[in-house]
N, C-alpha and C. Protein backbone atom coordinates (compact mmCIF):
# COMPACT_ATOMS: atom_id res chain seq x y z
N UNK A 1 132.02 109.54 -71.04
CA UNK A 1 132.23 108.70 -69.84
C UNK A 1 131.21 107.57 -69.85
N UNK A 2 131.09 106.29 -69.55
CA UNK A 2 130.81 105.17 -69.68
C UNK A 2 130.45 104.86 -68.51
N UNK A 3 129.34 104.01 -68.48
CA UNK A 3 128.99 104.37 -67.04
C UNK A 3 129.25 102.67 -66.11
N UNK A 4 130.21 102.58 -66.53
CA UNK A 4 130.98 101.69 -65.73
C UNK A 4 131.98 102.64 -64.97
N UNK A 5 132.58 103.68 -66.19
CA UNK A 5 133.58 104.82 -65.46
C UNK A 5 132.71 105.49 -63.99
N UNK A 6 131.30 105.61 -64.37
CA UNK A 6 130.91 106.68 -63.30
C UNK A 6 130.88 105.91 -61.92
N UNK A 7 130.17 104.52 -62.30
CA UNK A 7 130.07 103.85 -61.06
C UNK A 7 131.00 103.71 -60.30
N UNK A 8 132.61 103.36 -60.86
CA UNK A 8 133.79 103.51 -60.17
C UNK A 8 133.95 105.17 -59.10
N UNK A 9 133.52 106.04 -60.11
CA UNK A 9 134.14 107.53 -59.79
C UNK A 9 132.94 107.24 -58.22
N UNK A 10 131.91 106.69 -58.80
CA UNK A 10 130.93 107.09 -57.23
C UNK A 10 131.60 105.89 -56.20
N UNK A 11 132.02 105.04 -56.64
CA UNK A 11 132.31 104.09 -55.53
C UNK A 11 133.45 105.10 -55.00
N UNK A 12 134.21 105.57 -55.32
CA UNK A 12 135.88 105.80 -55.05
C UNK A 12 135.44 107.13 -54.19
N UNK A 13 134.57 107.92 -54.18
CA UNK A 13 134.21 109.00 -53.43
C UNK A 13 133.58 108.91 -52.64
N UNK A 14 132.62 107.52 -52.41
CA UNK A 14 131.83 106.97 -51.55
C UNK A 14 133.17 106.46 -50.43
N UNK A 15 133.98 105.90 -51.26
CA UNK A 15 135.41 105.49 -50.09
C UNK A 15 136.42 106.48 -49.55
N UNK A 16 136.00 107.74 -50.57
CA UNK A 16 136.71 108.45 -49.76
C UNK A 16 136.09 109.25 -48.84
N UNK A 17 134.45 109.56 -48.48
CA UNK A 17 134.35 109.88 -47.71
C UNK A 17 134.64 108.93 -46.70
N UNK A 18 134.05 107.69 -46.68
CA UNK A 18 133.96 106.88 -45.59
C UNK A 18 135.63 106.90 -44.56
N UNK A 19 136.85 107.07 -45.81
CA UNK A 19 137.79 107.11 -44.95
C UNK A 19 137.72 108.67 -44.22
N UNK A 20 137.24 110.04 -44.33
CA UNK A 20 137.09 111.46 -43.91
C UNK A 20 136.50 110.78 -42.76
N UNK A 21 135.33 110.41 -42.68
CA UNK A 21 134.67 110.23 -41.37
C UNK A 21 135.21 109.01 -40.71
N UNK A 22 136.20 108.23 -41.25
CA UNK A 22 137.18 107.58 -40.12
C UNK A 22 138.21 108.14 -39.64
N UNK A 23 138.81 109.02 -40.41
CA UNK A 23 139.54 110.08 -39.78
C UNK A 23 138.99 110.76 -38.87
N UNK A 24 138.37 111.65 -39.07
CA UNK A 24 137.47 112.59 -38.15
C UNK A 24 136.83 111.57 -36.89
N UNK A 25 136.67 110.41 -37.01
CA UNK A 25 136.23 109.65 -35.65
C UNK A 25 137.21 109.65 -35.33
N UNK A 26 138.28 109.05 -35.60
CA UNK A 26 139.67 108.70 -35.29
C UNK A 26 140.36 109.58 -34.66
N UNK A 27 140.66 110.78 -35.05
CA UNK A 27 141.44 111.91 -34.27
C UNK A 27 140.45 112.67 -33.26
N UNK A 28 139.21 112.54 -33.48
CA UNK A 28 138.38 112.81 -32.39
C UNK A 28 138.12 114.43 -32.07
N UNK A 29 138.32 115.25 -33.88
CA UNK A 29 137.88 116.30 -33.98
C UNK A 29 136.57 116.45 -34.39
């Protein structure tokens, strides 16, 4: 893995939390 690959893999999990905790604000559980 190449660490252009990793930086993507951390961005893309960094966005997917950020969308979890817009969900979770969002539905207001």
């Amino acid at each position: 893995m190449g660490a252009r690959e990793f930086q993507l893999r951390g961005e893309y999990v960094a966005l997917c939390d950020l969308l979890k905790l817009a969900g979770i604000a969002d539905s207001g559980g």
